[in-house]
C-alpha atoms as a PDB file:
ATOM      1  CA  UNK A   1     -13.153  -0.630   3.955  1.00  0.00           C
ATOM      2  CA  UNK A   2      -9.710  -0.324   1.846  1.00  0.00           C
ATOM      3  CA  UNK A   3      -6.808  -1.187   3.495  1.00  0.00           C
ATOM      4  CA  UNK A   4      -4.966   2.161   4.716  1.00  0.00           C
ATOM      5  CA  UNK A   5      -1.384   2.918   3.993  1.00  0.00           C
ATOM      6  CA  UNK A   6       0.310   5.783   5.053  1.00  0.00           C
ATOM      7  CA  UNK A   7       3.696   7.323   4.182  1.00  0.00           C
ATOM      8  CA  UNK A   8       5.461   9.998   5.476  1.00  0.00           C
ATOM      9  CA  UNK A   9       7.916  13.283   4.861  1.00  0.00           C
ATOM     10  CA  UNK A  10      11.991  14.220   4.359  1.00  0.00           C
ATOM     11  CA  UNK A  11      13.717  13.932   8.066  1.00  0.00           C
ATOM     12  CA  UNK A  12      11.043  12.245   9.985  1.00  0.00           C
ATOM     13  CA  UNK A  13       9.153   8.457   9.991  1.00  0.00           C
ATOM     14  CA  UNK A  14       5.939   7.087  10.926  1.00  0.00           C
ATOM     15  CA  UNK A  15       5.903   8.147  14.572  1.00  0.00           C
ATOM     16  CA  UNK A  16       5.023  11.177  13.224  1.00  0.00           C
ATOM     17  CA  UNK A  17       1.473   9.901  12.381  1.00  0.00           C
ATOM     18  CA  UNK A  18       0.966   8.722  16.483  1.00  0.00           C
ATOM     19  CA  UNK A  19      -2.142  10.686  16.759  1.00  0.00           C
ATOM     20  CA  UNK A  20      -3.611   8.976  13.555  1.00  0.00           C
ATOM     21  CA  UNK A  21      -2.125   4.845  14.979  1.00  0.00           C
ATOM     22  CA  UNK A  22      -5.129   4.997  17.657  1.00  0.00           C
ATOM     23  CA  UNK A  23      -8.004   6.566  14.738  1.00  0.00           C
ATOM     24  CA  UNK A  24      -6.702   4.432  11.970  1.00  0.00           C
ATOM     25  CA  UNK A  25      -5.336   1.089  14.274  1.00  0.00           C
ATOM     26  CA  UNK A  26      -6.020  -1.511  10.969  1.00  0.00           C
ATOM     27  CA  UNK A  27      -3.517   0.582   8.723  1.00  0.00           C
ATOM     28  CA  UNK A  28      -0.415   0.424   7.583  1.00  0.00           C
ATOM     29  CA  UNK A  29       2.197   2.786   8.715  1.00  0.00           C
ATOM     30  CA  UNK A  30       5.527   2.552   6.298  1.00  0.00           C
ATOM     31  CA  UNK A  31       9.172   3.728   7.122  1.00  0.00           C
ATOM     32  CA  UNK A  32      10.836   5.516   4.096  1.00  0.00           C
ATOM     33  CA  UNK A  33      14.332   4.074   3.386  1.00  0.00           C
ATOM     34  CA  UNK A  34      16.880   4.987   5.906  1.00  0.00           C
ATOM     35  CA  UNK A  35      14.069   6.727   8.187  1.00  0.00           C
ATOM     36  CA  UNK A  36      12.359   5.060  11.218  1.00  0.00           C
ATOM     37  CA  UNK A  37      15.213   2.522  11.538  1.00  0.00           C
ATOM     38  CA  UNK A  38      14.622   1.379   7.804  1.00  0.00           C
ATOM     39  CA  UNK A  39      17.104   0.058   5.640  1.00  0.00           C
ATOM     40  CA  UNK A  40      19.389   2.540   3.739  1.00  0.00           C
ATOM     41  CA  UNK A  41      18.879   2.703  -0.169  1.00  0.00           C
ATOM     42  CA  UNK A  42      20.118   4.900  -3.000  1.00  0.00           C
ATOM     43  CA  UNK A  43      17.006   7.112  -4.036  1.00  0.00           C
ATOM     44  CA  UNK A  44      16.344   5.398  -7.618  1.00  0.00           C
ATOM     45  CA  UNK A  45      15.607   2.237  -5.528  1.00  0.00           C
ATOM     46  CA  UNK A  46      12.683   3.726  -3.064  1.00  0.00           C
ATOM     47  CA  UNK A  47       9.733   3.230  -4.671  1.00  0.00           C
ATOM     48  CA  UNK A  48      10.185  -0.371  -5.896  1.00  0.00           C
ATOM     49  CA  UNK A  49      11.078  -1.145  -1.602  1.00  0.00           C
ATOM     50  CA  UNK A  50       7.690   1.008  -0.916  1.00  0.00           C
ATOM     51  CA  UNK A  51       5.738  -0.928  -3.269  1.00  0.00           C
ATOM     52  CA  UNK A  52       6.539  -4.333  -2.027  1.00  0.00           C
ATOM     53  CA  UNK A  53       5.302  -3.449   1.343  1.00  0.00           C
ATOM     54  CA  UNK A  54       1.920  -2.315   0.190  1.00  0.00           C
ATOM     55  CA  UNK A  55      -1.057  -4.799   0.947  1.00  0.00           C
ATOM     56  CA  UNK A  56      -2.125  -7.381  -1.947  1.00  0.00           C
ATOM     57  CA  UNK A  57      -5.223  -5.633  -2.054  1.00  0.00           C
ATOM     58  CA  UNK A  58      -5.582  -2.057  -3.998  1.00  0.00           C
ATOM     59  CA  UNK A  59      -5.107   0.358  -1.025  1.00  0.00           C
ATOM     60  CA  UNK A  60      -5.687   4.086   0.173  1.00  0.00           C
ATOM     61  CA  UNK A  61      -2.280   5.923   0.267  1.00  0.00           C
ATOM     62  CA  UNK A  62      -2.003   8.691   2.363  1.00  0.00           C
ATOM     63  CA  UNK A  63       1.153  10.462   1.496  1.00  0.00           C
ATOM     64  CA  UNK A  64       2.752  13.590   3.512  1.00  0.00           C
ATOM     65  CA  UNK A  65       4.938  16.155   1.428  1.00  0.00           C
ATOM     66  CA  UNK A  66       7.563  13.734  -0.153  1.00  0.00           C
ATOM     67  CA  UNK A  67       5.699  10.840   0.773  1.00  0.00           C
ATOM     68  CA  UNK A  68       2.450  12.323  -1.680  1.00  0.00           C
ATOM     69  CA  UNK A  69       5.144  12.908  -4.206  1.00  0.00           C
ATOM     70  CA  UNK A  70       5.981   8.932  -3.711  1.00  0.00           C
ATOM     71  CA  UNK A  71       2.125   8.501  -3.423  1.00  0.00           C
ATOM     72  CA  UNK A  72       1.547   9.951  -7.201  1.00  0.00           C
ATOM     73  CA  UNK A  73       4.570   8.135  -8.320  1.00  0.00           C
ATOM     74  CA  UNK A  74       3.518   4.683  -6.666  1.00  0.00           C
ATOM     75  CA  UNK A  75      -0.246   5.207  -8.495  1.00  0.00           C
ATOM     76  CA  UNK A  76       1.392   5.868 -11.644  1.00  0.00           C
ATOM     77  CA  UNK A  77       3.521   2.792 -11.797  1.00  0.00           C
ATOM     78  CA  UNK A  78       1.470   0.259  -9.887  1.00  0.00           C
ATOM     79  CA  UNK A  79      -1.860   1.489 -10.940  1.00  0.00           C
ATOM     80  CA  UNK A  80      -3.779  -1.807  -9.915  1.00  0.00           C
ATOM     81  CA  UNK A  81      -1.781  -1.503  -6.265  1.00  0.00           C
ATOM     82  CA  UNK A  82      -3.553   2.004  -5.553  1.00  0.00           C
ATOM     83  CA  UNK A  83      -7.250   2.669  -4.575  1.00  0.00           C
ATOM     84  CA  UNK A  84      -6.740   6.207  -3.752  1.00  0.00           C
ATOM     85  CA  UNK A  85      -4.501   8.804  -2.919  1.00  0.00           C
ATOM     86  CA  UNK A  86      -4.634  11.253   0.600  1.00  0.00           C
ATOM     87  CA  UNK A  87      -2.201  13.770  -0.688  1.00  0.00           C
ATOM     88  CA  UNK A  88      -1.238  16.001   2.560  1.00  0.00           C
ATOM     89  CA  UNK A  89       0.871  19.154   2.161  1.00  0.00           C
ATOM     90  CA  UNK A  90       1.600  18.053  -1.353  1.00  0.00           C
ATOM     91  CA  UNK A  91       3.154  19.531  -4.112  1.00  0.00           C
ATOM     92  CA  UNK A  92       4.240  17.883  -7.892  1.00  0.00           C
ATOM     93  CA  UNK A  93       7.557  20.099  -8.015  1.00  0.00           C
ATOM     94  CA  UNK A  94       9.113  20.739  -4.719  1.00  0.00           C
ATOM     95  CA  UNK A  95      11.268  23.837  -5.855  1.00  0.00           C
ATOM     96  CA  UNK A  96      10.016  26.906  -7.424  1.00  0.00           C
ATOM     97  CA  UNK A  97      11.114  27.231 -11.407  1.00  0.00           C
ATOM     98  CA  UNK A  98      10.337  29.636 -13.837  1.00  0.00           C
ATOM     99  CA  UNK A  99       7.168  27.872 -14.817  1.00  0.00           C
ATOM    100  CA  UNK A 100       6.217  26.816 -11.706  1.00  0.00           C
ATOM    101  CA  UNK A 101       5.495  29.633  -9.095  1.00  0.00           C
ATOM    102  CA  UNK A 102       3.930  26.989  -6.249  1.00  0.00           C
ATOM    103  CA  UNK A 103       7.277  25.713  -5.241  1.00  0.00           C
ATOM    104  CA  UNK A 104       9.275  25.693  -1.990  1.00  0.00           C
ATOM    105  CA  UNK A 105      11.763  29.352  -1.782  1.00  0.00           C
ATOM    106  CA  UNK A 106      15.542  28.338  -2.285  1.00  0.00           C
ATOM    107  CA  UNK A 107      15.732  29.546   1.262  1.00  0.00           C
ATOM    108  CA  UNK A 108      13.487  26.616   2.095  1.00  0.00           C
ATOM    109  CA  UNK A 109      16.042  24.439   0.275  1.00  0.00           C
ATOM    110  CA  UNK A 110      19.119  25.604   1.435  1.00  0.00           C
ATOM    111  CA  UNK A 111      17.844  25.271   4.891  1.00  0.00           C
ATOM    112  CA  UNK A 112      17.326  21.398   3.972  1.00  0.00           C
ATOM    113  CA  UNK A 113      20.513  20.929   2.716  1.00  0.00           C
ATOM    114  CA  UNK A 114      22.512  22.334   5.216  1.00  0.00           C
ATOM    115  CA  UNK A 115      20.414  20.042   7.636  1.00  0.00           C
ATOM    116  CA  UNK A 116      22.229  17.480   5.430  1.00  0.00           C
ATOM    117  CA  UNK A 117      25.773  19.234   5.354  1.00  0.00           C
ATOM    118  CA  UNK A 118      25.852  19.961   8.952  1.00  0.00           C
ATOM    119  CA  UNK A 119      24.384  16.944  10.398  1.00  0.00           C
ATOM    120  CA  UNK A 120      22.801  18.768  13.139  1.00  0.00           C
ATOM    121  CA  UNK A 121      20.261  17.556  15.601  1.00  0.00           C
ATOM    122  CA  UNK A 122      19.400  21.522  15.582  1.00  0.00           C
ATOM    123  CA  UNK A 123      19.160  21.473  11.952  1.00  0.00           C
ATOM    124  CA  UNK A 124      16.439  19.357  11.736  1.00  0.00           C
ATOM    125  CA  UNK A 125      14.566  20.884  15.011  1.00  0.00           C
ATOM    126  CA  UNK A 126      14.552  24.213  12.916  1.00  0.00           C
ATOM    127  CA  UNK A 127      12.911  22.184  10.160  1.00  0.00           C
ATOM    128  CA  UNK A 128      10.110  20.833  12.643  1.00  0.00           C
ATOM    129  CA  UNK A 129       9.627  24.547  13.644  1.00  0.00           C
ATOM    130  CA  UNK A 130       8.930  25.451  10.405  1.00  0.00           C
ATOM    131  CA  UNK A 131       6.647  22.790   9.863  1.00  0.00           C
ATOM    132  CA  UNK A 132       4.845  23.699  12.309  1.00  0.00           C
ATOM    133  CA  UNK A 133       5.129  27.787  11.178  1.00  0.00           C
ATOM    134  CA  UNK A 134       1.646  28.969  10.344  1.00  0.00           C
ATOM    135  CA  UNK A 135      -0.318  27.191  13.432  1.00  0.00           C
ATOM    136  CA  UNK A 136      -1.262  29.428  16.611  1.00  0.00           C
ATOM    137  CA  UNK A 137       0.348  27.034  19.057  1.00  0.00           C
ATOM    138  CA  UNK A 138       1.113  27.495  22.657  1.00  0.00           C
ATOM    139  CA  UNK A 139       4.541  26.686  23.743  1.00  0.00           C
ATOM    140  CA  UNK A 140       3.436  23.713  25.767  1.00  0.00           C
ATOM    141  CA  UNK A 141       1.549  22.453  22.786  1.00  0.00           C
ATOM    142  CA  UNK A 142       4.175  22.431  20.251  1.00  0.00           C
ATOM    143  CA  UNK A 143       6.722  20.746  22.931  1.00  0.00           C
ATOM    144  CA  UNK A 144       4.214  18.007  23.383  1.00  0.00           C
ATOM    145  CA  UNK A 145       4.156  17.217  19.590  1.00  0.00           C
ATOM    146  CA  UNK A 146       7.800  17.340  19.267  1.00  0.00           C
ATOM    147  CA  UNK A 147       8.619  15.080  21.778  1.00  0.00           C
ATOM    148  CA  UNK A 148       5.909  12.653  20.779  1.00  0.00           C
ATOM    149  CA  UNK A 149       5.916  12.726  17.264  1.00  0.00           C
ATOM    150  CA  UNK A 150       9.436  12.462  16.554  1.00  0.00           C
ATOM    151  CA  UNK A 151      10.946   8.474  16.787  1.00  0.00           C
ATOM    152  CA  UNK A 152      14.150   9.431  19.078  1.00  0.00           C
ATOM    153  CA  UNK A 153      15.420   5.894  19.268  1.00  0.00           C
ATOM    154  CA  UNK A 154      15.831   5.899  14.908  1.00  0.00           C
ATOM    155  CA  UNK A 155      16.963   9.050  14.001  1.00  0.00           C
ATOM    156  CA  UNK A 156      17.039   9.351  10.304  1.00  0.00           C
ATOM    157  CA  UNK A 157      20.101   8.520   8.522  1.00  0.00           C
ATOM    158  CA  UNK A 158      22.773  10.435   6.441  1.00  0.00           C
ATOM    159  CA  UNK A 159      22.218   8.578   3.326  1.00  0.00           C
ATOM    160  CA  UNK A 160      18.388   8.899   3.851  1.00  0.00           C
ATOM    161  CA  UNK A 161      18.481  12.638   4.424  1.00  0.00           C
ATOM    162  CA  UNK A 162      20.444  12.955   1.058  1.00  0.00           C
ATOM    163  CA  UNK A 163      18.346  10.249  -1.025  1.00  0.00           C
ATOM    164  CA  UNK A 164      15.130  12.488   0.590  1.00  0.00           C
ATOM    165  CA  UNK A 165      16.694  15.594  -0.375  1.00  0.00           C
ATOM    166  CA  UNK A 166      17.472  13.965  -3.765  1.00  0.00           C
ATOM    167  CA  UNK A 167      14.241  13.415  -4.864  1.00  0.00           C
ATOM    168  CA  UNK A 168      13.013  16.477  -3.371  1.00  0.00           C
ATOM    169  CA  UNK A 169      15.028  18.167  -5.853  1.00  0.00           C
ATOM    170  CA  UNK A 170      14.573  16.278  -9.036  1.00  0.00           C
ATOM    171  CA  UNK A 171      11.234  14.895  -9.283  1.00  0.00           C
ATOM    172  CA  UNK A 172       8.637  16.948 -11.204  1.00  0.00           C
ATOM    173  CA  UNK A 173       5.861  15.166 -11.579  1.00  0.00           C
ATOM    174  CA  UNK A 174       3.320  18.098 -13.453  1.00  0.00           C
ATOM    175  CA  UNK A 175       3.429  16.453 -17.025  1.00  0.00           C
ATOM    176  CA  UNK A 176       2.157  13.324 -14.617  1.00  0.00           C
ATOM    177  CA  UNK A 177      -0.833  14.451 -12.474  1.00  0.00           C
ATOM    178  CA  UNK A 178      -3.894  14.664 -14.797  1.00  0.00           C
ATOM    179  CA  UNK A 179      -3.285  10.479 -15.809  1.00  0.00           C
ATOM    180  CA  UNK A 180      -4.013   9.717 -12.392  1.00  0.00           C
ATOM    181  CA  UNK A 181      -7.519   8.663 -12.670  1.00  0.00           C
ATOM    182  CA  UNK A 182      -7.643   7.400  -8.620  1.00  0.00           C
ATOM    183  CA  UNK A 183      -9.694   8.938  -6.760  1.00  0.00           C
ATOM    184  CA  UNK A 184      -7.937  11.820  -4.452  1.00  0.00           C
ATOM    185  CA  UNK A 185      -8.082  13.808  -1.443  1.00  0.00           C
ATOM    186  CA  UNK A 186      -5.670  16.830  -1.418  1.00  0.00           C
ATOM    187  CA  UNK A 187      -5.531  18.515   2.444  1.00  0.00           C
ATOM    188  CA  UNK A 188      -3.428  21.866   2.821  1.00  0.00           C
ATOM    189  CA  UNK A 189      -2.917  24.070   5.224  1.00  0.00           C
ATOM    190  CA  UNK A 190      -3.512  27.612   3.889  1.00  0.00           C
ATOM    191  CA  UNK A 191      -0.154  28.852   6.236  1.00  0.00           C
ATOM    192  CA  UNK A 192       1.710  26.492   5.036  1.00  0.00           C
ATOM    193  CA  UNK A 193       5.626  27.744   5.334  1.00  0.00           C
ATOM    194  CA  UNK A 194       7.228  24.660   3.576  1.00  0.00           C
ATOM    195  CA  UNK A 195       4.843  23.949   0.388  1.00  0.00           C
ATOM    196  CA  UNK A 196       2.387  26.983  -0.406  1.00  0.00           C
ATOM    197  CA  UNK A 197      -1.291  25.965  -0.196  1.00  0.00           C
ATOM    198  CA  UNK A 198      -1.091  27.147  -3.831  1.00  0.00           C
ATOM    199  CA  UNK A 199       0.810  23.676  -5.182  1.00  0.00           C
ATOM    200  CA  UNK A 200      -2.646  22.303  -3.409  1.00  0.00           C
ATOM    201  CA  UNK A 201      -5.016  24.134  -4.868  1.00  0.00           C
ATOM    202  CA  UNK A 202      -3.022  22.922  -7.967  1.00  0.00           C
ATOM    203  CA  UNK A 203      -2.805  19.744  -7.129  1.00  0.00           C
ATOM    204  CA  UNK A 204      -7.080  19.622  -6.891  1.00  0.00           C
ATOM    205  CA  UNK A 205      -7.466  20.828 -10.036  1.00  0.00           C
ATOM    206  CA  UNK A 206      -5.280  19.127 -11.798  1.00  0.00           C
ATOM    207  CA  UNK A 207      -6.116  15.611 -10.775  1.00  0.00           C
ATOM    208  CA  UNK A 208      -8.991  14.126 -12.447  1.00  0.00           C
ATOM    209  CA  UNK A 209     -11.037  12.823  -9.765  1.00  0.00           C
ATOM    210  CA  UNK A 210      -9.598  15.397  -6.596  1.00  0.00           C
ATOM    211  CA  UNK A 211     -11.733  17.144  -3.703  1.00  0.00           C
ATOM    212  CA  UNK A 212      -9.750  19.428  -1.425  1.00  0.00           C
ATOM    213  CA  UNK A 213     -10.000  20.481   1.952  1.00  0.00           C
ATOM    214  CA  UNK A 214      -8.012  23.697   2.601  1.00  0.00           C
ATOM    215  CA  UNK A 215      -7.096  24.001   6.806  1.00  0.00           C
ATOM    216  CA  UNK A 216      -7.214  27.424   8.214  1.00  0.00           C
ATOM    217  CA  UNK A 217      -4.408  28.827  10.486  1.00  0.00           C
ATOM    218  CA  UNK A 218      -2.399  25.271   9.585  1.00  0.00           C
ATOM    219  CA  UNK A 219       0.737  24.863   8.352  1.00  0.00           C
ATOM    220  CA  UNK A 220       3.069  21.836   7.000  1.00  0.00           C
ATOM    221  CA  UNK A 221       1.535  19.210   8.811  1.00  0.00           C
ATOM    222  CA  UNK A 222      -2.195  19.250   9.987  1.00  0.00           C
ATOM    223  CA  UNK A 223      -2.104  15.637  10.759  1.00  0.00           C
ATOM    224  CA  UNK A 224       0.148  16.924  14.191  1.00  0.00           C
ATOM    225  CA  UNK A 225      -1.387  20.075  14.364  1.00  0.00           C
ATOM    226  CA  UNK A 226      -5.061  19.985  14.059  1.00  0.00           C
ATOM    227  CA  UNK A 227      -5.375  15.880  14.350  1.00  0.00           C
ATOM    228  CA  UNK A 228      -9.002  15.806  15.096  1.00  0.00           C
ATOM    229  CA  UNK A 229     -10.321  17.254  11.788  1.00  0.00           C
ATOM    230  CA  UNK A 230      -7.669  15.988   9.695  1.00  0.00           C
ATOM    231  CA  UNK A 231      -8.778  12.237  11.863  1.00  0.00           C
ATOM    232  CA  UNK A 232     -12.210  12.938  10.519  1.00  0.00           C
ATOM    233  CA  UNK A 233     -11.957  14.475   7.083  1.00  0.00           C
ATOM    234  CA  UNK A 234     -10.099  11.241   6.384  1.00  0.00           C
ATOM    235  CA  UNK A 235     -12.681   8.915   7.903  1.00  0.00           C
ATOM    236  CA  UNK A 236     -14.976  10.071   6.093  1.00  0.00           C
ATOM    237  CA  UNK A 237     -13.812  10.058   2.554  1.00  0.00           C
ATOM    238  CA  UNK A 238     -12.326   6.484   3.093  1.00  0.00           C
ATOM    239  CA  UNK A 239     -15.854   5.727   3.851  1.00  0.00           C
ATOM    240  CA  UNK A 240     -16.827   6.629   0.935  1.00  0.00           C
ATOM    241  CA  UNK A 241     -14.512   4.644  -1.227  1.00  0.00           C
END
């Protein structure tokens, strides 16, 4: 099968993808700059330090919210790099415009960036929360995903949380999406609080060669939240690749 590379979101690293390291144990599992204990970089210089840490051979990218925005960008540059693209709570514009209803609320935003301002451990647990907004969880169940899921030892850094929030605010990749020919999975969770399952939906159609598979009762991340048939919806599909 393809070799397996997966990226994740703003704020967090690749502990967030534990339940997937045990499914998935032959893939690659990539810090973003200045997350995870990674090296800081300014934002213009992520993708090239993304892309020489991908595998010789063309690989699947699985990309989570600002790491499917990378995704799309990596497949556009490198082409000959990219087998596929998982794109998982993804959206091509992160903020909503005039011309682009499917994006994040400014109150979404300005909850990000004063994450960033203030610097605040609690800042960022409110962002989990709302990651995990949409999802019928117990108590007990969403404690046990925060405290495994998040890498407590490498806490993201300052300049990482503002080159995330960076990109996050500038890229718009719409006039991009139907020139990638790769084949693509988009997964969404139709509760999603963060990006609406409607920048999805979007996403699907737009892409040349896209299935979807839209999660019920899910929210922002349905890799944490409903693991087994994310874990399987993914097996499969890489299968057939």
């Amino acid at each position: 099968m393809k070799p397996l590379v997966f990226l994740h979101g703003w704020a967090q690293s690749k502990q967030i993808w534990f339940q997937q390291m045990e499914t998935f144990n032959d893939a690659q599992y990539i810090n973003l700059p200045g997350h995870g204990g990674a090296a800081d970089l300014a934002a213009d210089a992520w993708l090239e330090a993304i892309a020489e840490q991908l595998p010789q051979e063309p690989c699947l990218l699985v990309g989570w919210s600002l790491g499917g925005m990378l995704a799309m960008q990596l497949a556009g540059l490198y082409p000959e790099r990219v087998a596929g693209l998982v794109l998982v709570s993804t959206t091509p514009r992160f903020r909503k415009a005039e011309q682009w209803p499917f994006g994040s609320s400014e109150a979404v935003f300005d909850g990000f960036r004063q994450a960033v301002e203030s610097g605040s451990p609690k800042a960022l647990n409110r962002f989990f929360t709302l990651m995990l907004h949409g999802d019928e969880l117990e108590r007990s169940a969403y404690n046990r995903l925060a405290k495994a899921a998040v890498d407590r030892d490498n806490r993201v850094s300052e300049k990482g949380l503002k080159g995330g929030l960076e990109l996050l605010q500038q890229l718009d990749l719409r006039d991009s999406v139907n020139k990638i020919k790769h084949p693509a999975l988009v997964i969404h969770g139709e509760s999603d609080a963060v990006v609406p399952a409607a920048a999805g939906g979007w996403l699907a159609e737009t892409l040349p060669a896209a299935r979807k598979a839209m999660l019920p009762v899910c929210g922002h991340a349905p890799f944490l939240t409903q693991a087994e048939t994310f874990n399987q919806t993914l097996q499969t599909w890489r299968q057939q690749q």
